[in-house]
C-alpha atoms as a PDB file:
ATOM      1  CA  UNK A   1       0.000   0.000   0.000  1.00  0.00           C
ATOM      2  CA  UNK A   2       1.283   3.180  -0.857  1.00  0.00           C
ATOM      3  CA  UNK A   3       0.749   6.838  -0.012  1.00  0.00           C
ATOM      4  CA  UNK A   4       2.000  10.210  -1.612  1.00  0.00           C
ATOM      5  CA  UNK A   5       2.132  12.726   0.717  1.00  0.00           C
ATOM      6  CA  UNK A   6       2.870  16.542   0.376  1.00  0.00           C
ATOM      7  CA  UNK A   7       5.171  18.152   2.962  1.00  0.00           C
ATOM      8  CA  UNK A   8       6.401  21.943   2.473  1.00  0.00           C
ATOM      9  CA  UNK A   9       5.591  22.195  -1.464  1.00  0.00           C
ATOM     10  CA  UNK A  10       7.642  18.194  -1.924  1.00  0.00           C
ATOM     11  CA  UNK A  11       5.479  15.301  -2.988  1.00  0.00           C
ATOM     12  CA  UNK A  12       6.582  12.176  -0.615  1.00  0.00           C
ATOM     13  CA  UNK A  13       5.954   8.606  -1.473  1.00  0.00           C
ATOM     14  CA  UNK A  14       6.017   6.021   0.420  1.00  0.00           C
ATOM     15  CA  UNK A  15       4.806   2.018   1.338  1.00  0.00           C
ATOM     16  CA  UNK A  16       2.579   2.238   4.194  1.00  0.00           C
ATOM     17  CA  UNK A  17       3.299  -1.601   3.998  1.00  0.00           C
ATOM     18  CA  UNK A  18       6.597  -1.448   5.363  1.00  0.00           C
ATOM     19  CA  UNK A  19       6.704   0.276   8.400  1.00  0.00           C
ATOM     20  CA  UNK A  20      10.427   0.467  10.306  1.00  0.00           C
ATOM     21  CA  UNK A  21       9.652   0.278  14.010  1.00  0.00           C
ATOM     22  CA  UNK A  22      12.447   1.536  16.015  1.00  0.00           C
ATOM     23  CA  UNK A  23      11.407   1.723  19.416  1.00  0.00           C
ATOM     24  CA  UNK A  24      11.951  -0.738  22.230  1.00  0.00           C
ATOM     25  CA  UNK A  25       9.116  -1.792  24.268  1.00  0.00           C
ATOM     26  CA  UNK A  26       8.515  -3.072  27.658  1.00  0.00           C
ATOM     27  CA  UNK A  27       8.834  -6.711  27.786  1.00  0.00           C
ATOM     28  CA  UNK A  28       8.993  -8.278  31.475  1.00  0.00           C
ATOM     29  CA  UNK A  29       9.345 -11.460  30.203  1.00  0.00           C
ATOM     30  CA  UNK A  30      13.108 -10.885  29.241  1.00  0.00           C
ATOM     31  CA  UNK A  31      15.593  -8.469  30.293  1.00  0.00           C
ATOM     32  CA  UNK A  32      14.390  -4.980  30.206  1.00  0.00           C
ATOM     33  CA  UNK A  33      16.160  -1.993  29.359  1.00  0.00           C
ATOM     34  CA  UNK A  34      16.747   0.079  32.514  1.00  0.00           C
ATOM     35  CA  UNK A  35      18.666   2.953  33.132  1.00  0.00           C
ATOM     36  CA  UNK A  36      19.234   5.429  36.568  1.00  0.00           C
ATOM     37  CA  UNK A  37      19.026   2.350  39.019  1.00  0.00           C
ATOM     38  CA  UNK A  38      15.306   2.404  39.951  1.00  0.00           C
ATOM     39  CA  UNK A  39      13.245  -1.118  39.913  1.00  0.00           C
ATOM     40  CA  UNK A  40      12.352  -2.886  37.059  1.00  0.00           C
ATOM     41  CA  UNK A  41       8.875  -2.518  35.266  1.00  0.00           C
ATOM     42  CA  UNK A  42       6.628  -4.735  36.352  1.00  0.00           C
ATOM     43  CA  UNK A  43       2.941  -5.936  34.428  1.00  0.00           C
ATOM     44  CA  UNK A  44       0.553  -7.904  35.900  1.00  0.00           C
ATOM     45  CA  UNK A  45      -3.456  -8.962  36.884  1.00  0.00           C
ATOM     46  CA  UNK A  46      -4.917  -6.092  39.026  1.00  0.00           C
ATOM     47  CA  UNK A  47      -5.950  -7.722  42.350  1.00  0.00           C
ATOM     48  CA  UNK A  48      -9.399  -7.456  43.769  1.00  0.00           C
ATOM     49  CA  UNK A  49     -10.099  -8.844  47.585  1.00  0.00           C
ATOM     50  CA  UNK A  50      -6.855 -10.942  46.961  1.00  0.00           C
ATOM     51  CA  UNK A  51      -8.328 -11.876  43.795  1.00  0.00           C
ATOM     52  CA  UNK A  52      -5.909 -11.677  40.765  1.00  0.00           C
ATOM     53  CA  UNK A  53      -7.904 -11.128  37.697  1.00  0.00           C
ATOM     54  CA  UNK A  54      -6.645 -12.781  34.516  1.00  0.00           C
ATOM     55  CA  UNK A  55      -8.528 -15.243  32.282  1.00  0.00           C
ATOM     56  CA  UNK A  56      -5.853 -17.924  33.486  1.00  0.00           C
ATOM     57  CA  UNK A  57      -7.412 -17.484  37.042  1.00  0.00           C
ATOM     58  CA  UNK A  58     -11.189 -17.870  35.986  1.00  0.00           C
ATOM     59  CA  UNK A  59     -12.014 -14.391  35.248  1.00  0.00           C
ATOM     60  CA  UNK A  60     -13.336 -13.038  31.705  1.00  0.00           C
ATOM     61  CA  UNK A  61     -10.459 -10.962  31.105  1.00  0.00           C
ATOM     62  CA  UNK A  62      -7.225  -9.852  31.386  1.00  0.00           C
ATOM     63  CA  UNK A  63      -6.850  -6.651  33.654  1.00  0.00           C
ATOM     64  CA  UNK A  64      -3.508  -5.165  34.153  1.00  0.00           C
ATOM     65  CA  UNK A  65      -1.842  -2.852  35.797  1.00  0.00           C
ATOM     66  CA  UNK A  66       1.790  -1.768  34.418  1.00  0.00           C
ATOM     67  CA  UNK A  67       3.961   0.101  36.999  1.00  0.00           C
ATOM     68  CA  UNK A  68       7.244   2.118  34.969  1.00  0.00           C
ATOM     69  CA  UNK A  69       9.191   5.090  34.698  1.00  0.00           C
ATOM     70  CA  UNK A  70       9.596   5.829  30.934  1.00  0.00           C
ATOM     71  CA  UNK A  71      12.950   7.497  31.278  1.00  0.00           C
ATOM     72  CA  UNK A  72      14.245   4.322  32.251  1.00  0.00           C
ATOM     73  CA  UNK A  73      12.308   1.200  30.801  1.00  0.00           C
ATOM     74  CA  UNK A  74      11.577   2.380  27.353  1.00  0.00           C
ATOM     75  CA  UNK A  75      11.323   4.235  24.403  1.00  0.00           C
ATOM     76  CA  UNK A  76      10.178   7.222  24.984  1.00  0.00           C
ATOM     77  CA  UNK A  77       9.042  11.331  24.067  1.00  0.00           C
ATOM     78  CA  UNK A  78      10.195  14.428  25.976  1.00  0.00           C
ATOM     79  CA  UNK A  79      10.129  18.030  25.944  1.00  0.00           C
ATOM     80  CA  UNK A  80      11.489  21.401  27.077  1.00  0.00           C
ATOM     81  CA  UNK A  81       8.992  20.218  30.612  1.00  0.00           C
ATOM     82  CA  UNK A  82      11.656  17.688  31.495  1.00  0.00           C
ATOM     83  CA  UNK A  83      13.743  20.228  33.104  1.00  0.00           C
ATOM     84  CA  UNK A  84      12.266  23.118  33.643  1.00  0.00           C
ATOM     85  CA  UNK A  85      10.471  24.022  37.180  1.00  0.00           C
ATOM     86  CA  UNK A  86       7.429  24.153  35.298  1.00  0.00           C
ATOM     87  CA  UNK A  87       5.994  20.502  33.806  1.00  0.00           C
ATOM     88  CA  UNK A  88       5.010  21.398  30.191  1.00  0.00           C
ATOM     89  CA  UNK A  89       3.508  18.046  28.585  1.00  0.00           C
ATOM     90  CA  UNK A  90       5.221  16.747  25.746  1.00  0.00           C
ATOM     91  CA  UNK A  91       1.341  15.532  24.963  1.00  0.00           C
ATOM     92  CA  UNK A  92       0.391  19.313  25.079  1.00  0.00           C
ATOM     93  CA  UNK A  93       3.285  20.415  22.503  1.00  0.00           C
ATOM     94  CA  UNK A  94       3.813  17.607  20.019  1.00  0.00           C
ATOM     95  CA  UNK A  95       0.810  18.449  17.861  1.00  0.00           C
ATOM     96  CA  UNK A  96       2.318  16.887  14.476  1.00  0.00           C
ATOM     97  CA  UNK A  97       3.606  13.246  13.665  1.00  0.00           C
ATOM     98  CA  UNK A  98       4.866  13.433  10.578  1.00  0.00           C
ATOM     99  CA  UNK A  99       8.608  14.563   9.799  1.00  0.00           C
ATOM    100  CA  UNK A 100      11.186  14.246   6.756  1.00  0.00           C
ATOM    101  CA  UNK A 101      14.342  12.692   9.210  1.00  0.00           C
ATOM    102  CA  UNK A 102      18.342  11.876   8.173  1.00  0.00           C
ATOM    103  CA  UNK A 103      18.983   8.345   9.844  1.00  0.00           C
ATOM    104  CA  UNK A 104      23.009   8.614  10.609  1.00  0.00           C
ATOM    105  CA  UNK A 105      25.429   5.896  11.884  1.00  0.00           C
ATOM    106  CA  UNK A 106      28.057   7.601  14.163  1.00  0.00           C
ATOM    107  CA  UNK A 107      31.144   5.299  16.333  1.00  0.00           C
ATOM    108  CA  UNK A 108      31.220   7.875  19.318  1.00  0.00           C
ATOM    109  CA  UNK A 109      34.778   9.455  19.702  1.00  0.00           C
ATOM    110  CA  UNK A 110      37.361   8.552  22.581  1.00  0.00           C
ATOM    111  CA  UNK A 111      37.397  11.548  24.810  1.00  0.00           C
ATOM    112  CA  UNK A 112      39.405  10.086  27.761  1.00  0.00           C
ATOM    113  CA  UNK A 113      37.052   7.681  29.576  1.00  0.00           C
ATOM    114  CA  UNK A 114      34.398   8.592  28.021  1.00  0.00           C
ATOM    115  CA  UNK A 115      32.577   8.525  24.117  1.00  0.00           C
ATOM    116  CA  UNK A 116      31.527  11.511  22.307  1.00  0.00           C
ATOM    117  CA  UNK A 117      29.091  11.947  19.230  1.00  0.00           C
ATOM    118  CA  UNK A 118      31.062  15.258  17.895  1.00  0.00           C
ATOM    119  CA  UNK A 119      29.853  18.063  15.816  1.00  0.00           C
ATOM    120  CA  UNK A 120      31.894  16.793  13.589  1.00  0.00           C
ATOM    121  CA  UNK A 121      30.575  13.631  13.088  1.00  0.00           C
ATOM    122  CA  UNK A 122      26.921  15.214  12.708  1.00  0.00           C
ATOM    123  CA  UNK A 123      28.332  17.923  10.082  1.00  0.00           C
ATOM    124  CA  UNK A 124      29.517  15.159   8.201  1.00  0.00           C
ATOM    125  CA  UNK A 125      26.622  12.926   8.382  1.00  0.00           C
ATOM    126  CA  UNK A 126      23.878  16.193   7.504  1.00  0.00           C
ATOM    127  CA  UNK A 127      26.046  18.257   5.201  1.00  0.00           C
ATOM    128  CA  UNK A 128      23.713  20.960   3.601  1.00  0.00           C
ATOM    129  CA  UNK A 129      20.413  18.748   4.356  1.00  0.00           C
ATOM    130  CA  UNK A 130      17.897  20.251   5.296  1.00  0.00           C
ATOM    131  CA  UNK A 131      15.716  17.948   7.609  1.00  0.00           C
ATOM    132  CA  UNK A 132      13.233  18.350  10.802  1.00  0.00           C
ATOM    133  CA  UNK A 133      14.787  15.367  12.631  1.00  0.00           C
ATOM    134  CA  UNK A 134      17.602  13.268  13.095  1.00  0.00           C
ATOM    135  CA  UNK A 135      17.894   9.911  14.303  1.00  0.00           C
ATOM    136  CA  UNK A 136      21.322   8.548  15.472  1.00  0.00           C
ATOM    137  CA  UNK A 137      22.639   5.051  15.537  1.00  0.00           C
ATOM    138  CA  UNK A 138      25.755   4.472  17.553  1.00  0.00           C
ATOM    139  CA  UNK A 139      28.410   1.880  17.134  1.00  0.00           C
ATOM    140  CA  UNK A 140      28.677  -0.751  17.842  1.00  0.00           C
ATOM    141  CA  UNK A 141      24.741  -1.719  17.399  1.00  0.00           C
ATOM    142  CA  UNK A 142      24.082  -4.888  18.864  1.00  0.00           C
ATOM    143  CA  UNK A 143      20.617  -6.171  19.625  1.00  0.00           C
ATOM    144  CA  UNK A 144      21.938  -6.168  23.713  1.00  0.00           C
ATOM    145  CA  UNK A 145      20.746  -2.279  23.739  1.00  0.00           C
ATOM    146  CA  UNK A 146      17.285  -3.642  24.449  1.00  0.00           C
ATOM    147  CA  UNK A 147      18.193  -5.376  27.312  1.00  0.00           C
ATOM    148  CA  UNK A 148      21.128  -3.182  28.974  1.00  0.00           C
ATOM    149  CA  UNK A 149      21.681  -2.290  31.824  1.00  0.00           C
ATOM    150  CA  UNK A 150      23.104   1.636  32.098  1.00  0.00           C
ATOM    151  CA  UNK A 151      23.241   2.583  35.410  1.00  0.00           C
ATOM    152  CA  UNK A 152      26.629   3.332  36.210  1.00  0.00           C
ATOM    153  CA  UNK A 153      28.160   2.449  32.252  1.00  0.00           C
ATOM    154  CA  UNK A 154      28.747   6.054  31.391  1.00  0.00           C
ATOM    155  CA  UNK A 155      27.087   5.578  28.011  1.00  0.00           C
ATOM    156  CA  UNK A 156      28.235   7.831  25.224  1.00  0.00           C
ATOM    157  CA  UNK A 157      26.555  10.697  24.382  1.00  0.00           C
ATOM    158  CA  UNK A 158      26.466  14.448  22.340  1.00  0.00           C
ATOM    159  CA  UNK A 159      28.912  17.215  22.765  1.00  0.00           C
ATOM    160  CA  UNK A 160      27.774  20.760  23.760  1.00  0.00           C
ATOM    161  CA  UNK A 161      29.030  21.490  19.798  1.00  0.00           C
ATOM    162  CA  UNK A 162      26.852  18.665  18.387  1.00  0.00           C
ATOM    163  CA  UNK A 163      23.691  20.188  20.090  1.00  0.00           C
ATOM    164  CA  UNK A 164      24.370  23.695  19.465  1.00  0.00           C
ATOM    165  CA  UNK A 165      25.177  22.480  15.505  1.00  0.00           C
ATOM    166  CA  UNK A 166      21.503  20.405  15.556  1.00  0.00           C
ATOM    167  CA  UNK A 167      19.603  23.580  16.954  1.00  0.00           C
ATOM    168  CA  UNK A 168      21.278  25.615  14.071  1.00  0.00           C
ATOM    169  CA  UNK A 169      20.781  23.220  11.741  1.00  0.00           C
ATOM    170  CA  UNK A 170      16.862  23.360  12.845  1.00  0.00           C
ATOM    171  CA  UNK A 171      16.448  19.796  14.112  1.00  0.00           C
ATOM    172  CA  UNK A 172      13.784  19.886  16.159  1.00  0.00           C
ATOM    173  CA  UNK A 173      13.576  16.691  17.092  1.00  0.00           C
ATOM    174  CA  UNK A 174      16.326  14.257  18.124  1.00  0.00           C
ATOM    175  CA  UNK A 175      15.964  10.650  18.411  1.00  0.00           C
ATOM    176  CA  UNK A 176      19.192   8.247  19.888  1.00  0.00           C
ATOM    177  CA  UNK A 177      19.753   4.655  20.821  1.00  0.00           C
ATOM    178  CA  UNK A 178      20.822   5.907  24.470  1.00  0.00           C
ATOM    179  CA  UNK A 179      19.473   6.246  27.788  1.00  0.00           C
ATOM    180  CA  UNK A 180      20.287  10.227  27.609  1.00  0.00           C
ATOM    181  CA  UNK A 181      21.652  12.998  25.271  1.00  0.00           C
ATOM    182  CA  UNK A 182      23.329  13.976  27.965  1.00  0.00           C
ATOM    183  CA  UNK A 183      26.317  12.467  30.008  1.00  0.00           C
ATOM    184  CA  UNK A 184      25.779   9.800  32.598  1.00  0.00           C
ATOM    185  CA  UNK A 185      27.586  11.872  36.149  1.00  0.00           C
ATOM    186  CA  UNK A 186      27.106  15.278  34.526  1.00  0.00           C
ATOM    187  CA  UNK A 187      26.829  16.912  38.398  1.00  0.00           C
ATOM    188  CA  UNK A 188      23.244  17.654  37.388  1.00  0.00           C
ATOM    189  CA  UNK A 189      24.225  20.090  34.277  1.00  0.00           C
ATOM    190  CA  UNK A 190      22.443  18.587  31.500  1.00  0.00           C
ATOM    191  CA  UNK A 191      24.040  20.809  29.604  1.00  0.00           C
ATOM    192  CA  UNK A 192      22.930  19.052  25.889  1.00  0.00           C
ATOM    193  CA  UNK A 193      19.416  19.197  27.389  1.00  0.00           C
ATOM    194  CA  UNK A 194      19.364  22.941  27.995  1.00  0.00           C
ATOM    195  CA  UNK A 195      21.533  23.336  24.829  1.00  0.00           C
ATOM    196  CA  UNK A 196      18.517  21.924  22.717  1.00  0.00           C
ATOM    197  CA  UNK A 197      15.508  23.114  23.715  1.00  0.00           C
ATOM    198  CA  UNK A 198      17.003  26.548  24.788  1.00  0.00           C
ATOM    199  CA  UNK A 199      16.455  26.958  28.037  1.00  0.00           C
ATOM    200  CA  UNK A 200      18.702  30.153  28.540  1.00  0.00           C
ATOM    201  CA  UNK A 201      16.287  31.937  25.764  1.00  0.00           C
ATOM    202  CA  UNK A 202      12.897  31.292  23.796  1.00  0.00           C
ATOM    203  CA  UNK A 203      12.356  28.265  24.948  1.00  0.00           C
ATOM    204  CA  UNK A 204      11.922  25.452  22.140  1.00  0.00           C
ATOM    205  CA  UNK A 205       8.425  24.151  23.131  1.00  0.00           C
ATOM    206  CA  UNK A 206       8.095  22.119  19.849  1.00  0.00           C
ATOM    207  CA  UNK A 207      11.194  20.764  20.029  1.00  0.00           C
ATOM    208  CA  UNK A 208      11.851  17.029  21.384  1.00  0.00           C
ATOM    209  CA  UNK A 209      14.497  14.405  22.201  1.00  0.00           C
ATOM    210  CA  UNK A 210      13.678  10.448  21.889  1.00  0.00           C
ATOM    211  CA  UNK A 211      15.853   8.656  23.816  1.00  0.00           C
ATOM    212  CA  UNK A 212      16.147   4.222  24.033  1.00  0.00           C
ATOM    213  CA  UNK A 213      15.455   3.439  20.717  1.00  0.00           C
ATOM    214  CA  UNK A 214      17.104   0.879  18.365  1.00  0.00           C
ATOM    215  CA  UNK A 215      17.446   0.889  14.516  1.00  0.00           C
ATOM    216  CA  UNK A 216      18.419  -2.580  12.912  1.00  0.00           C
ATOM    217  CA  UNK A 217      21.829  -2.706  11.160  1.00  0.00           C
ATOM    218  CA  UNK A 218      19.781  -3.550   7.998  1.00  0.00           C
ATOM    219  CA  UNK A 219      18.424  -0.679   8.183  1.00  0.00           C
ATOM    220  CA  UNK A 220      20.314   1.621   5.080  1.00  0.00           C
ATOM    221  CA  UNK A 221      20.956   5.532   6.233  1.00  0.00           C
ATOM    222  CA  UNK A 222      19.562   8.392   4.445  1.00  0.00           C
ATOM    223  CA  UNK A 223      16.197  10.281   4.353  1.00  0.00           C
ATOM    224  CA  UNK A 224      12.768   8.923   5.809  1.00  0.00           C
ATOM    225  CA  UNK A 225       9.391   9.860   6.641  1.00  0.00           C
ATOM    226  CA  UNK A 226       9.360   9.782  10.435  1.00  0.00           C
ATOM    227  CA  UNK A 227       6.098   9.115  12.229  1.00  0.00           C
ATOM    228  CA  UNK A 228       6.765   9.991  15.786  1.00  0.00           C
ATOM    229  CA  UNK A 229       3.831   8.410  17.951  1.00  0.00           C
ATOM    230  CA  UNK A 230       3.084   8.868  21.574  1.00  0.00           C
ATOM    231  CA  UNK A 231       0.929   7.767  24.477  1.00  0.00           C
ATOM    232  CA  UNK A 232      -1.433  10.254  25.219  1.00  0.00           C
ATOM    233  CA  UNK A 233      -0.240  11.102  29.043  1.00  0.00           C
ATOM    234  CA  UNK A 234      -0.074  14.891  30.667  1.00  0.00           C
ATOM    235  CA  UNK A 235       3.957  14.373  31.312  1.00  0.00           C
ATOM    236  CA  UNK A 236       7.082  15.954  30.720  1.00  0.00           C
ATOM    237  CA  UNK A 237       7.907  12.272  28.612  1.00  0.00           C
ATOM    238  CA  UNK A 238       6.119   9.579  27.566  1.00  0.00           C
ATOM    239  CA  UNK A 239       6.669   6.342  25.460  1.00  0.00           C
ATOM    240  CA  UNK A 240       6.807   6.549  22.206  1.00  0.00           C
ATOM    241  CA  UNK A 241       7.010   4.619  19.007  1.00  0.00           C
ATOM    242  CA  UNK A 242       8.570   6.129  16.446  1.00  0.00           C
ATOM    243  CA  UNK A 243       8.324   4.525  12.945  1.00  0.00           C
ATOM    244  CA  UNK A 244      10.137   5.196   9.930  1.00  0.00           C
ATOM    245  CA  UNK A 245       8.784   4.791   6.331  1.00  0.00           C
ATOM    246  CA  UNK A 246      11.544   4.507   3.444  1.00  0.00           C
ATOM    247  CA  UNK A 247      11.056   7.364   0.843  1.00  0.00           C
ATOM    248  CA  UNK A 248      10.345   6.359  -2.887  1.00  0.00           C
ATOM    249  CA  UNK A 249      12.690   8.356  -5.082  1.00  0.00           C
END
């Protein structure tokens, strides 16, 4: 099935067939993704007078209840509310879904103990494009990133540089296969944060970061449609599913 849709003056095709889910969802069967420390997800039958309610248990349905954090068991959707004193709801500022994003591959830098995705790196990956998102793989990409553990890692992630470049550049929203933009120990700076959603000025209200997702290795870079979904919830961040559609040249 295929769709042609028209985005600032440019006819975009694509095959609404072939969807490209990158997001990582919350599986308590296996090994979750968890990041900050804090206790695992957990799903399961509500309870009612001791009573668990599942079919398995006699009752006529399923009824769960799903206790998480999504900064730290999933995929998920934030805004400018995520560190400012007042909450602004990512569900209250991401009005559209639909965005013309540069999928890039990057192998973070050695900076002493830690890795760095450089400006470089990112000027060399967008060049003179001219896109509303970017989504960054980091190397090495191995299907483990839905299952690890972060706390205490020091993951890579973006230089001051890299998210002053993106702001220039007009990426307004940011999607990356790590727990943060920012670094792990950062002394509470979150200086990429502040960096991209501009907290010293106009604050970027429409502007977003997607953190914990994962894009197969198969997956080719270059341009895509980006739908970026979200659960409706009143938050500063909630999970997400973003899904990528391969543009017919």
């Amino acid at each position: 099935m295929k769709a042609v849709i028209e985005y600032n003056s440019r006819k975009i095709e694509i095959n609404v067939s072939e969807p490209i889910d990158i997001s990582i969802p919350i599986d308590v069967t296996k090994n979750n993704i968890n990041a900050w420390g804090i206790e695992d997800p957990k799903i399961g039958p509500a309870s009612f007078d001791g009573y668990e309610v599942s079919v398995a248990n006699g009752a006529v349905v399923n009824f769960n209840n799903i206790q998480f954090n999504p900064h730290s068991h999933i995929t998920h959707t934030e805004c400018v509310g995520h560190i400012t004193k007042k909450v602004h709801s990512v569900n209250q500022n991401l009005k559209h879904y639909f965005f013309v994003a540069e999928l890039v591959t990057v192998a973070p830098e050695k900076i002493g103990s830690d890795f760095v995705i450089s400006e470089k790196q990112l000027k060399t990956a967008l060049r003179n494009k001219k896109r509303d998102a970017i989504v960054i793989r980091t190397l090495p990409n191995l299907s483990d990133k839905k299952e690890t553990r972060y706390f205490n890692t020091n993951p890579a992630y973006l230089s001051n540089e890299a998210a002053s470049y993106l702001v220039e550049k007009g990426i307004r929203h940011l999607l990356i296969d790590l727990p943060s933009v920012d670094k792990e120990k950062d002394d509470g700076k979150l200086e990429v944060h502040n960096i991209f959603w501009n907290t010293s000025g106009k604050l970027r209200m429409h502007a977003t970061i997607t953190e914990f997702i994962f894009v197969p290795n198969d997956v080719v870079d270059g341009e895509y449609l980006l739908n970026l979904m979200i659960a409706p919830f009143e938050n500063d961040a909630t999970p997400s599913k973003p899904i990528l559609y391969k543009i017919i040249k």
